[in-house]
C-alpha atoms as a PDB file:
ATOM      1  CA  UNK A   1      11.498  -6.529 -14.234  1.00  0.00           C
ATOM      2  CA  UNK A   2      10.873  -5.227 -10.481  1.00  0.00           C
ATOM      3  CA  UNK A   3      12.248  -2.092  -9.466  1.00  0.00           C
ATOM      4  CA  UNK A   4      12.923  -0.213  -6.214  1.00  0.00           C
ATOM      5  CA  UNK A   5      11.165   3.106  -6.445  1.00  0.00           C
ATOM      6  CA  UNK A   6      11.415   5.638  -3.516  1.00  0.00           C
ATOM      7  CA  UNK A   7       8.295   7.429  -4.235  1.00  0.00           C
ATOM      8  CA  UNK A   8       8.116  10.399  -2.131  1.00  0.00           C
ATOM      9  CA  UNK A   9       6.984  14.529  -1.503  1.00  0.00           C
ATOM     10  CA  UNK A  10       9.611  16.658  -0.231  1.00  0.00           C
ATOM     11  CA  UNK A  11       9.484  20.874   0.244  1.00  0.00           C
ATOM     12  CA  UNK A  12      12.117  23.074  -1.814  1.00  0.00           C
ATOM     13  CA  UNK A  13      14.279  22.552   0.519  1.00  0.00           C
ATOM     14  CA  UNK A  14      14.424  18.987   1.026  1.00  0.00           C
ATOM     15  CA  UNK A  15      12.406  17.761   3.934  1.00  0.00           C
ATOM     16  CA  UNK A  16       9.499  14.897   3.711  1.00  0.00           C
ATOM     17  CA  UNK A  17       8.359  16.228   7.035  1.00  0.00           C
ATOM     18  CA  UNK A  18       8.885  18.926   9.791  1.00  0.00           C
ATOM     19  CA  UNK A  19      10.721  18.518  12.635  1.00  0.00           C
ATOM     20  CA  UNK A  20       7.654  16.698  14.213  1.00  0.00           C
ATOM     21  CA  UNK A  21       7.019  14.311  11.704  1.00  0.00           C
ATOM     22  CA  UNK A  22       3.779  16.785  10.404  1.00  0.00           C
ATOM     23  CA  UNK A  23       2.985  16.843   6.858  1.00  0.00           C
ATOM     24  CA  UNK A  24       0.467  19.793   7.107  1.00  0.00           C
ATOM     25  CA  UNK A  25       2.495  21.747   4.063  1.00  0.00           C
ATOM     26  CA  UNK A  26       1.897  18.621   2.069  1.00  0.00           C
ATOM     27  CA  UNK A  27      -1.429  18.004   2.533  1.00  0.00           C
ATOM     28  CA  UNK A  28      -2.930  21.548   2.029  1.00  0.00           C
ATOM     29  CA  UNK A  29      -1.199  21.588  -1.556  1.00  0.00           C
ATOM     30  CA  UNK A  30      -3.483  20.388  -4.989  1.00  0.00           C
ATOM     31  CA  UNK A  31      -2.416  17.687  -6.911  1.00  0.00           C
ATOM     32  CA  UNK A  32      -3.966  15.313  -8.997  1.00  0.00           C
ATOM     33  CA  UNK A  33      -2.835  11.246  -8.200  1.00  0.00           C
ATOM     34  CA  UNK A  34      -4.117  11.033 -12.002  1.00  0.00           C
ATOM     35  CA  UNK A  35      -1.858  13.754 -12.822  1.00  0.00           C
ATOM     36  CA  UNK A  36       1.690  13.253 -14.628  1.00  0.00           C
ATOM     37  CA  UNK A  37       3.676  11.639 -12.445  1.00  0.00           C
ATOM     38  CA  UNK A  38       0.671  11.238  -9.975  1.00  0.00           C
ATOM     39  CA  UNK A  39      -0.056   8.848  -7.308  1.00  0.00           C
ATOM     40  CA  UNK A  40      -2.898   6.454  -9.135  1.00  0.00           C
ATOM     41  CA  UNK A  41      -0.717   5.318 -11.697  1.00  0.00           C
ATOM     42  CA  UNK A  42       2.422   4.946  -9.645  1.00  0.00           C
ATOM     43  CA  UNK A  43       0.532   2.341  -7.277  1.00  0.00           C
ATOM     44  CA  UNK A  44      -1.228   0.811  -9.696  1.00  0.00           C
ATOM     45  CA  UNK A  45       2.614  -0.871 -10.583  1.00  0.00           C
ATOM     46  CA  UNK A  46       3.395  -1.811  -6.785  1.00  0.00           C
ATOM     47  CA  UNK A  47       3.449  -5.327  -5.931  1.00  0.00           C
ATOM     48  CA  UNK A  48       5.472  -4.721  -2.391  1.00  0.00           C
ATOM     49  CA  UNK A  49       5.934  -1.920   0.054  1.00  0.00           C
ATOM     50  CA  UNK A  50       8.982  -0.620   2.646  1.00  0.00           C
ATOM     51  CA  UNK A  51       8.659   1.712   4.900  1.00  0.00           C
ATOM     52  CA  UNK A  52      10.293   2.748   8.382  1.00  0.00           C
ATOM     53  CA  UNK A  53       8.566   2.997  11.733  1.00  0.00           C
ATOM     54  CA  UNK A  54       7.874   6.444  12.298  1.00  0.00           C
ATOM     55  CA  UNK A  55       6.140   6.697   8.474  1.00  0.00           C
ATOM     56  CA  UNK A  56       4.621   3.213   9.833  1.00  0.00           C
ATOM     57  CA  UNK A  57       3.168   5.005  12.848  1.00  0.00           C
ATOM     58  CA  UNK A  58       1.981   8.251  11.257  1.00  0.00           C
ATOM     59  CA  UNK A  59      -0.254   6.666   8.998  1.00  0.00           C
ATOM     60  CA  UNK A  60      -1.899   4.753  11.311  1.00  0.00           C
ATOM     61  CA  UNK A  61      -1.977   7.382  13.915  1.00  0.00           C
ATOM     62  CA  UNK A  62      -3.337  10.165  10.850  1.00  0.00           C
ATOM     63  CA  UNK A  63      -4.876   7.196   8.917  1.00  0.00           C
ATOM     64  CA  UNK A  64      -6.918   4.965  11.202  1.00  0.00           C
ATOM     65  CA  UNK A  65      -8.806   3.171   8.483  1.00  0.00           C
ATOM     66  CA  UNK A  66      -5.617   2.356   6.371  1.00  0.00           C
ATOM     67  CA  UNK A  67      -4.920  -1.319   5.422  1.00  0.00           C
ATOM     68  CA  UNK A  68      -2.056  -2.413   3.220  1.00  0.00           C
ATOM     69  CA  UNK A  69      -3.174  -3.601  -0.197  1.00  0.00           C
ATOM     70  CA  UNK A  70       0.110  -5.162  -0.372  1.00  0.00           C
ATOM     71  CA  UNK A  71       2.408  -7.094   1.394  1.00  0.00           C
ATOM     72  CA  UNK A  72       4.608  -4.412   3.874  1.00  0.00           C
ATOM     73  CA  UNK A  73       7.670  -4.766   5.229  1.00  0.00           C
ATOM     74  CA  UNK A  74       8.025  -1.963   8.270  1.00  0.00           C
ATOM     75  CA  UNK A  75      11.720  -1.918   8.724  1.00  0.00           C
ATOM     76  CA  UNK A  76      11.782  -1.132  12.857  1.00  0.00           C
ATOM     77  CA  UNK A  77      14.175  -1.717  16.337  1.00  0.00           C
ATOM     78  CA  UNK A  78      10.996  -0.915  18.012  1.00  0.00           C
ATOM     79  CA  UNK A  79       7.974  -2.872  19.141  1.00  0.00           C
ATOM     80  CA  UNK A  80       4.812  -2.069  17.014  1.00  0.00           C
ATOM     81  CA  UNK A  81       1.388  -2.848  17.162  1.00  0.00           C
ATOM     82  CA  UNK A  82       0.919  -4.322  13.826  1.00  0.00           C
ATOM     83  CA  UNK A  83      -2.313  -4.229  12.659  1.00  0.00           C
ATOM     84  CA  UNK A  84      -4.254  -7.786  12.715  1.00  0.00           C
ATOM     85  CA  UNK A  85      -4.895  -9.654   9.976  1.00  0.00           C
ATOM     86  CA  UNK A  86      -3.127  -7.230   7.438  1.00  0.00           C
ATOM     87  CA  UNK A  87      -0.239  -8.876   5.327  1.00  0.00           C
ATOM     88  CA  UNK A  88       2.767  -6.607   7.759  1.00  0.00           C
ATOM     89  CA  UNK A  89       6.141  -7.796   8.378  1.00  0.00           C
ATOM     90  CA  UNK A  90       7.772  -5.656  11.050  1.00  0.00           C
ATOM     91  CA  UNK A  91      11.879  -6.929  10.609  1.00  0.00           C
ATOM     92  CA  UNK A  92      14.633  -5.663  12.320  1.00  0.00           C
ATOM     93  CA  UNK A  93      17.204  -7.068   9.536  1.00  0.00           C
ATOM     94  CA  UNK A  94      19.335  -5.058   6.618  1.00  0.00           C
ATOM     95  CA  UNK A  95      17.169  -4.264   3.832  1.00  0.00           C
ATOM     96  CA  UNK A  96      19.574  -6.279   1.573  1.00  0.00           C
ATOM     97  CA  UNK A  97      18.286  -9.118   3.473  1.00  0.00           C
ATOM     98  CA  UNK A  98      14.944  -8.458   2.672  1.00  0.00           C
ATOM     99  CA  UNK A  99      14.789  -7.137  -0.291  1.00  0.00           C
ATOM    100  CA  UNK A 100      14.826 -10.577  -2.434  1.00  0.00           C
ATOM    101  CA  UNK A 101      11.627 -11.494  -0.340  1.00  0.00           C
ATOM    102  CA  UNK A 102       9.809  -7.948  -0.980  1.00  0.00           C
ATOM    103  CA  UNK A 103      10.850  -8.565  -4.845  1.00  0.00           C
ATOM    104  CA  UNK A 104       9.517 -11.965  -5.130  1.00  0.00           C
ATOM    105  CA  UNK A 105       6.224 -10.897  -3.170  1.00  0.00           C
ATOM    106  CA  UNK A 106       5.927  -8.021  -6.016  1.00  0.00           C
ATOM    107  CA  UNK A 107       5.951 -10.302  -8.782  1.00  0.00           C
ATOM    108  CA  UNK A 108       6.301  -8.190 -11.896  1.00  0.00           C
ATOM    109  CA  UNK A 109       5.474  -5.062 -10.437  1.00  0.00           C
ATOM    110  CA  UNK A 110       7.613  -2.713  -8.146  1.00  0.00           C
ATOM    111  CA  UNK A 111       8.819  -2.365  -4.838  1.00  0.00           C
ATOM    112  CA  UNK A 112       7.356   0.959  -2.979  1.00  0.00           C
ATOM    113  CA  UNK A 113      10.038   2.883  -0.478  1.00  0.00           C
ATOM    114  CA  UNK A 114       7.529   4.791   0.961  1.00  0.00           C
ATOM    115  CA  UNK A 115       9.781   6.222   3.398  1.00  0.00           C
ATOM    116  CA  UNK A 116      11.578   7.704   5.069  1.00  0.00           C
ATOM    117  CA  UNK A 117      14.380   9.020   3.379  1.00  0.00           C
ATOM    118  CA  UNK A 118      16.950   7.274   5.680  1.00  0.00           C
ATOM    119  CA  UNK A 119      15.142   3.757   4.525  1.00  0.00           C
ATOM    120  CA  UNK A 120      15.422   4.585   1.288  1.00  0.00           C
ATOM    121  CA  UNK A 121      19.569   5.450   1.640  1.00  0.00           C
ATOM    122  CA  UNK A 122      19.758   1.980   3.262  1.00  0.00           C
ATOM    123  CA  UNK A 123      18.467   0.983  -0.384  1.00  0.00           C
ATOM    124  CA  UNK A 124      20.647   2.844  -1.972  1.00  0.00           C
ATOM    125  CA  UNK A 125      23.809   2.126  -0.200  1.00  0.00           C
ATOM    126  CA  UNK A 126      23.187  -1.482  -1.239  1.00  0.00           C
ATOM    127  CA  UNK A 127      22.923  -0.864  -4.444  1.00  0.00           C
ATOM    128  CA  UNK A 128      19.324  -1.745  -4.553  1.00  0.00           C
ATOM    129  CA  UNK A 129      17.235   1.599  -5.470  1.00  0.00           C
ATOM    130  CA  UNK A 130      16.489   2.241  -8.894  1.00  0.00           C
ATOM    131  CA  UNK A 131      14.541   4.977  -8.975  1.00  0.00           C
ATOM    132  CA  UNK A 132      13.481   8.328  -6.942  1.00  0.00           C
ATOM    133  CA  UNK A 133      10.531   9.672  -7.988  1.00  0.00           C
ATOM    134  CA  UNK A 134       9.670  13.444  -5.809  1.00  0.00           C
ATOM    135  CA  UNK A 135       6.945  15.958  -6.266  1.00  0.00           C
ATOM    136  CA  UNK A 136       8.800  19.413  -5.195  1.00  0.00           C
ATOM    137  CA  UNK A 137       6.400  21.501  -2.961  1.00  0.00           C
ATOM    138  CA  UNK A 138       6.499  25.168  -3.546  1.00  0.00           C
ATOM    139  CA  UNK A 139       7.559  25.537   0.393  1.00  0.00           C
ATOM    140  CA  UNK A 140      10.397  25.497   2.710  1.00  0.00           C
ATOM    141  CA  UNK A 141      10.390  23.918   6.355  1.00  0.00           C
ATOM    142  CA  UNK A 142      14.476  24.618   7.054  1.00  0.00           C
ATOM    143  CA  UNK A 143      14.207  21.924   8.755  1.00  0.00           C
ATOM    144  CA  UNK A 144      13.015  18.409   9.174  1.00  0.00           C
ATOM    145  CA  UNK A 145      13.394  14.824   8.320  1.00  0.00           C
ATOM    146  CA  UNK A 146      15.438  15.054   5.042  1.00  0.00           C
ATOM    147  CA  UNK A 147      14.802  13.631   1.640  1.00  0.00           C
ATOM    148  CA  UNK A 148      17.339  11.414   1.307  1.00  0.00           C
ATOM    149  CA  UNK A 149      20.464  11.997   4.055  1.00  0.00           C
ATOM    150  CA  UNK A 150      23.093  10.816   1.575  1.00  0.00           C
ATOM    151  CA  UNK A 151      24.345  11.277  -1.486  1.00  0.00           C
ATOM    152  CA  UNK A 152      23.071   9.549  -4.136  1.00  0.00           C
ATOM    153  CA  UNK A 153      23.868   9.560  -7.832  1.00  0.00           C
ATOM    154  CA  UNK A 154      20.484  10.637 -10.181  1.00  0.00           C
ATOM    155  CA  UNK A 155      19.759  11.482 -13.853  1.00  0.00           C
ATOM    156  CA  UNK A 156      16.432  13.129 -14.578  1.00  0.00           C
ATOM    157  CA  UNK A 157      14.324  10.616 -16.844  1.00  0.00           C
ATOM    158  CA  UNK A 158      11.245  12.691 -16.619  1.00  0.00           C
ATOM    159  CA  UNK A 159       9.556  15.964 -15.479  1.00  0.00           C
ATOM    160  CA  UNK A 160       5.871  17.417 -15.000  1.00  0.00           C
ATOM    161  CA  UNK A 161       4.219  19.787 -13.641  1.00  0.00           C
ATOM    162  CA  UNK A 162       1.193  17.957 -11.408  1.00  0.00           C
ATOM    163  CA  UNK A 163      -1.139  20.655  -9.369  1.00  0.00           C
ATOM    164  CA  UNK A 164       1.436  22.625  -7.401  1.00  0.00           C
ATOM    165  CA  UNK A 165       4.008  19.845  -7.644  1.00  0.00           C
ATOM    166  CA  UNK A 166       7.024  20.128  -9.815  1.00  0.00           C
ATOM    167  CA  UNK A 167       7.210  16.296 -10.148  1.00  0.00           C
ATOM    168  CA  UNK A 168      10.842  14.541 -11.207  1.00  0.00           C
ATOM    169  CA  UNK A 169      11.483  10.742 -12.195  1.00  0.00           C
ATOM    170  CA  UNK A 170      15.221   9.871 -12.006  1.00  0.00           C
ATOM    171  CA  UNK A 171      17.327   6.728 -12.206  1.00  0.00           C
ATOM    172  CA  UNK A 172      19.899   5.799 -10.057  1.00  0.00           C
ATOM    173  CA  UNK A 173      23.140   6.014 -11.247  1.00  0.00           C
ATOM    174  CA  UNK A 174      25.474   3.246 -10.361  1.00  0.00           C
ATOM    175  CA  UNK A 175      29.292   4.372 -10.188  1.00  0.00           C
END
């Protein structure tokens, strides 16, 4: 069965980035993607990816050899230069709309929220996140695009520890 998975970093504190979108305090920190809760085996389950325009823009502006492995949906009001011949979808419409699309292009596998955390509310307002899983940086920005700017409902369904990462798996809870 697919599942919505906001798969993210945030500081103590709860941002996914500084004020201007850098993610210097991220990328300084050791980790291991083969690590408990790590990156490698995460993607290895995605069959679809979300993700906003700003996240969109930063890894292509920080990134410049990127190339979606799978089909991405960058949810934008803004024009963007997709790049050509890569399997992107910019849409302006509600997630709901999109989501049955993103779910039947992931098969059996999951659908990746890759950010931000305002992308992956619109998910969860709908009733259409299942899961949040956050490595916890030992830092604070106090300030800074937040983690997720709503509240949302969690129970913890697994923890590790994952380089300097604190690493948590929850489910959504559905009232």
């Amino acid at each position: 069965m697919t599942r919505t998975v906001y798969y993210t970093a945030t500081s103590l504190d709860g941002f996914i980035a500084t004020a201007d979108h850098s993610l210097d305090w991220l990328l300084s920190r050791e980790n291991d993607p083969a690590g408990p809760l790590g990156y490698d085996g995460f993607i290895a389950g995605v069959g679809a990816v979300a993700m906003g325009a700003t996240t969109y823009r930063w890894v292509r502006e920080n990134d410049p050899g990127w190339v979606p492995e799978r089909p991405t949906w960058v949810f934008t009001h803004r024009e963007l230069d997709l790049l050509p011949g890569a399997d992107l979808r910019a849409t302006a419409e509600d997630v709901a709309v999109v989501h049955a699309a993103m779910v039947e292009a992931a098969g059996d596998r999951d659908v990746y929220v890759v950010g931000g955390g305002d992308l992956a509310g619109q998910f969860a307002d709908r009733g259409l996140l299942d899961e949040v899983v956050v490595a916890i940086a030992p830092v604070t920005l106090g300030a800074g695009a937040p983690l997720l700017p709503r509240r949302v409902e969690l129970a913890v369904q697994e923890v590790g520890r994952n380089g300097e990462f604190v690493a948590v798996r929850y489910a959504v809870v559905r009232g």
